[in-house]
Each structure stands twice: as C-alpha cells, then as structure tokens.
C-alpha atoms as a PDB file:
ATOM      1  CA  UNK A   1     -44.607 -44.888  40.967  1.00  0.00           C
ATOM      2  CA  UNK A   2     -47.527 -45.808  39.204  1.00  0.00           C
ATOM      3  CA  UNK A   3     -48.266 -43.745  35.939  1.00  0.00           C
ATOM      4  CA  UNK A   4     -51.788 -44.324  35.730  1.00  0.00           C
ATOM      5  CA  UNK A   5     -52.454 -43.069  38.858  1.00  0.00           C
ATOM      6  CA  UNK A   6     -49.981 -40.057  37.654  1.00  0.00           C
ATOM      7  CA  UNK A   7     -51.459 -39.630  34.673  1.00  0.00           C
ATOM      8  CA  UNK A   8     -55.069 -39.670  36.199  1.00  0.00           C
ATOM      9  CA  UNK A   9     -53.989 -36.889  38.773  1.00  0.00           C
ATOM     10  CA  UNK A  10     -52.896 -35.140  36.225  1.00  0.00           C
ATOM     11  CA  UNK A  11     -55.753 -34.918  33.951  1.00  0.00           C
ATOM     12  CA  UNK A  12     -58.266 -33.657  36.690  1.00  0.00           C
ATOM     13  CA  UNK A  13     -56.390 -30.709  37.628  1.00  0.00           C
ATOM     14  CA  UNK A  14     -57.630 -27.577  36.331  1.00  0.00           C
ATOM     15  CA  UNK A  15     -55.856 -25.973  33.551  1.00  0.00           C
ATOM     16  CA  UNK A  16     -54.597 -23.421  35.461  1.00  0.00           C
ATOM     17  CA  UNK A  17     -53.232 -26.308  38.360  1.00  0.00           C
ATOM     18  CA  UNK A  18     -51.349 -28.069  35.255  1.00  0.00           C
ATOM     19  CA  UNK A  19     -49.867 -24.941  33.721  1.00  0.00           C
ATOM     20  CA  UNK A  20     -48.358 -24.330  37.871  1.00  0.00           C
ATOM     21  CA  UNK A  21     -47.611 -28.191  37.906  1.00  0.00           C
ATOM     22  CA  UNK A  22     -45.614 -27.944  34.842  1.00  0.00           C
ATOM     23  CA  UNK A  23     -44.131 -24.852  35.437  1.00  0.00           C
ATOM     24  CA  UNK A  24     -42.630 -26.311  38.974  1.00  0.00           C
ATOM     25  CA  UNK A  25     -41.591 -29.480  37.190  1.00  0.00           C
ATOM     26  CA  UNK A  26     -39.675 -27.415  34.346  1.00  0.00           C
ATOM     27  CA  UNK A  27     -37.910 -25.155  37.326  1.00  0.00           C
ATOM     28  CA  UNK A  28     -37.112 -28.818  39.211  1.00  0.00           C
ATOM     29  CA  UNK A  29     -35.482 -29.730  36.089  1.00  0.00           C
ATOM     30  CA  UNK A  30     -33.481 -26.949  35.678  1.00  0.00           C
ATOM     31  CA  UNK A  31     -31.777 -27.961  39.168  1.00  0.00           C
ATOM     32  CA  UNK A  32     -31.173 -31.394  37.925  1.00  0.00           C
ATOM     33  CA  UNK A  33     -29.646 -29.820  34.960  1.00  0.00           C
ATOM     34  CA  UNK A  34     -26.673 -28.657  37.222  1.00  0.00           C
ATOM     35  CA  UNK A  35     -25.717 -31.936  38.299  1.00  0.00           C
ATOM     36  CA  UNK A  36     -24.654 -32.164  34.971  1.00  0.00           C
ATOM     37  CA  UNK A  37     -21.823 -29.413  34.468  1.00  0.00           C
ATOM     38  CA  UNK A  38     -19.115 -27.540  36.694  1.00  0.00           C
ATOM     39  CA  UNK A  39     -19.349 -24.017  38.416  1.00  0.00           C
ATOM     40  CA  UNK A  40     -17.383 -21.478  36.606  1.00  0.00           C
ATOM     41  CA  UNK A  41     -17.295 -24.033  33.263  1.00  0.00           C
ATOM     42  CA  UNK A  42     -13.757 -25.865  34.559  1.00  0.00           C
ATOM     43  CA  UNK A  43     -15.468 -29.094  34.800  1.00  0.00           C
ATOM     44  CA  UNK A  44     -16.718 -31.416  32.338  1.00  0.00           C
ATOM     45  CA  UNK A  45     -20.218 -31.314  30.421  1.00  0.00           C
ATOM     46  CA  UNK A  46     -22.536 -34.283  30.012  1.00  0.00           C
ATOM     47  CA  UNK A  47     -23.740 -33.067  27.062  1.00  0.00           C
ATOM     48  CA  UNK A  48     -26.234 -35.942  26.233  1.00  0.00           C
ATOM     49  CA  UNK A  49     -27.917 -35.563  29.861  1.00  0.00           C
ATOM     50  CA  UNK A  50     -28.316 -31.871  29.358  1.00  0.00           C
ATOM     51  CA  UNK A  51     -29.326 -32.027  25.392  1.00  0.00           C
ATOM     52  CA  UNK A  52     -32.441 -34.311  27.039  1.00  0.00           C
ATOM     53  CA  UNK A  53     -33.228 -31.703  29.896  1.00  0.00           C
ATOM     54  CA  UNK A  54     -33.229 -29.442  27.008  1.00  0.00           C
ATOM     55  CA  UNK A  55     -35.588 -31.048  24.823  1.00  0.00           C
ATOM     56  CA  UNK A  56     -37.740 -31.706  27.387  1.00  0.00           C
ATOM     57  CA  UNK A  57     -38.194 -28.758  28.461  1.00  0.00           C
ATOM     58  CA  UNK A  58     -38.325 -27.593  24.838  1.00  0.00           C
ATOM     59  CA  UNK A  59     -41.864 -29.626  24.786  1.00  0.00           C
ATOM     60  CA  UNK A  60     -43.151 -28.680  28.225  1.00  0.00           C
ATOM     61  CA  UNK A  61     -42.503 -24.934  27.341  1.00  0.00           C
ATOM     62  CA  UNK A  62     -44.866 -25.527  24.246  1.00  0.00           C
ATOM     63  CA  UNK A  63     -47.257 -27.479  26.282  1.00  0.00           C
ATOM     64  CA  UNK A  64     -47.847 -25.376  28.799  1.00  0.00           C
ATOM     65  CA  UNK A  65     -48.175 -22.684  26.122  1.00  0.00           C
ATOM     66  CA  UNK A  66     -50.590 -24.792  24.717  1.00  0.00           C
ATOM     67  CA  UNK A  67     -52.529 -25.109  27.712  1.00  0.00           C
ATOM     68  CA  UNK A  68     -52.963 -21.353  28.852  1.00  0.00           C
ATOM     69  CA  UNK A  69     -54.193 -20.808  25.193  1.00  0.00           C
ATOM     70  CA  UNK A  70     -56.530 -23.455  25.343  1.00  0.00           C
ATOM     71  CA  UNK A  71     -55.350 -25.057  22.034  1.00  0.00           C
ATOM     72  CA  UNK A  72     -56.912 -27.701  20.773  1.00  0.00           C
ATOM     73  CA  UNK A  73     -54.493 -29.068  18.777  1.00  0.00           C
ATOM     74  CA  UNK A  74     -52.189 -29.824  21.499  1.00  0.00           C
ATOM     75  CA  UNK A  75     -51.036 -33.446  23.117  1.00  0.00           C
ATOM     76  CA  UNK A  76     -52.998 -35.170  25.241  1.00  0.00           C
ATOM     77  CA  UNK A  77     -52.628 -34.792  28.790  1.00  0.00           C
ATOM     78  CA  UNK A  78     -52.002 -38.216  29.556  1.00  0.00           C
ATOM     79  CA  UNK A  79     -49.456 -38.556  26.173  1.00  0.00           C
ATOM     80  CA  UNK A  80     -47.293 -36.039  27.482  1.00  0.00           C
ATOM     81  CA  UNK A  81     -46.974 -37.490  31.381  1.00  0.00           C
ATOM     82  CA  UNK A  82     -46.699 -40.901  30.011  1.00  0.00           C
ATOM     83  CA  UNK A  83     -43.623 -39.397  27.655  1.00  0.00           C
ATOM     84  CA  UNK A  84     -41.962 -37.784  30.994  1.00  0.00           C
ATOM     85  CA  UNK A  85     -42.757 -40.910  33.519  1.00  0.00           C
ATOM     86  CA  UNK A  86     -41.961 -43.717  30.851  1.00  0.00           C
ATOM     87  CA  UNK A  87     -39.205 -46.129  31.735  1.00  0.00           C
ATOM     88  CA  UNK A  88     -35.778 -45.514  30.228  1.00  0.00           C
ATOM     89  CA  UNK A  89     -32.986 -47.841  29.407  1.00  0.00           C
ATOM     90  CA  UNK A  90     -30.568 -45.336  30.786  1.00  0.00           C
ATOM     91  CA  UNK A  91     -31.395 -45.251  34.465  1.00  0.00           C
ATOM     92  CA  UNK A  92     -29.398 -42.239  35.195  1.00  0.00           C
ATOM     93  CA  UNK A  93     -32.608 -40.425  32.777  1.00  0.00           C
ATOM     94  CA  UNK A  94     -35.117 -41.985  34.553  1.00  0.00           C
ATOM     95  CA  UNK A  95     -33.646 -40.844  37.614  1.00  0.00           C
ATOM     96  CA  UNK A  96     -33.519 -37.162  37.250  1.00  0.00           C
ATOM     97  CA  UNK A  97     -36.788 -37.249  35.349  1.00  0.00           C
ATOM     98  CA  UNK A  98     -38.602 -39.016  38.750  1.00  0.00           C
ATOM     99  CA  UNK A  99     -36.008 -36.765  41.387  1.00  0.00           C
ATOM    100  CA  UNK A 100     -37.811 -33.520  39.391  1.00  0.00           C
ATOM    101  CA  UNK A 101     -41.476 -35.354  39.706  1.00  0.00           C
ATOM    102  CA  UNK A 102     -41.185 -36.094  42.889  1.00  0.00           C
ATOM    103  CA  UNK A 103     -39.971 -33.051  44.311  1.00  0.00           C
ATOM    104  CA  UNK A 104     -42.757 -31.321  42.085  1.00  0.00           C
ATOM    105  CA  UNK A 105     -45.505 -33.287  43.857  1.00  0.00           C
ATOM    106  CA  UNK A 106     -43.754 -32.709  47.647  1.00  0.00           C
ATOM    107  CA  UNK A 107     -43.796 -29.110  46.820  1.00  0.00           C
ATOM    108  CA  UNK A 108     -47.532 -28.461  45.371  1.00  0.00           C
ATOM    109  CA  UNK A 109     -48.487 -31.339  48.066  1.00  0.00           C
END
C-alpha cells in the first residue's frame, strides 16, 4: 500500500465522502475487534489488541465529529491516515488496521 497515494485519496474526498469513509472503516474495525475475544465470554481476551481498536476508534469518533462540524481545530487529514496506515512493530496491528482499510476501500469502491 502506498500511503501517499492513501493519504492523497483521502484528502480530495468531500467532507461528507470522508465522514462515510470513516464511518465504514470504524464499523470494519469493529469486526476485527471480534477476532480478538470468545462468543458467550468463555474464551480468552486480548486485551492489548482490543484496548488499540478502542483507542482508535476513540479518535476516529472525534474526527469524524470534527469533520461534520467543520472544526477548524481538528487534525489534519493526512495526520490522521498517516497515524492509521503507519507501519507497526507488532505486525498482528498492522494487520487488522490494513484488513479494515482494505475492506473499507472494496466496499465504497
């Protein structure tokens, strides 16, 4: 993936396109999220891979607030995808992050 080209995408969409962009991405997310614990809570947590997918949602929820209220004090566009598509040490991370992107971009294709 090249994040330039991401983060260029990105920043000509209309606010209204990133706002449903992000709002897919948070909802892909949430799906990776249940990788990470058991149906019916008899299974082990991964509470450090779900404590990420919580905080970053946590700043994507504020974002795209941010965005529908045109605010200018928020990030910048290209700030916030580089913080979502940077490399990470722990692959496993970097994986779920990219699984969510990915599927975000087949679905708004």
């Amino acid at each position: 993936m090249n994040i330039d080209s991401e983060v260029r995408h990105f920043v000509d969409l209309s606010a209204n396109d990133k706002a449903r962009f992000l709002s897919r991405f948070m909802y892909e997310l949430t799906l990776e999220a249940r990788n990470y614990y058991g149906p019916g809570g008899s299974q082990d947590i991964d509470a450090n891979k779900l404590r990420f997918i919580n905080e970053i949602q946590h700043r994507l929820t504020r974002f795209l607030e941010q965005i529908l209220i045109d605010d200018p004090a928020r990030s910048t566009d290209e700030s916030m995808l580089r913080l979502l598509l940077a490399p990470r040490s722990e692959k496993t991370i970097e994986s779920l992050v990219l699984g969510a992107y990915t599927r975000t971009i087949q679905a708004l294709g």
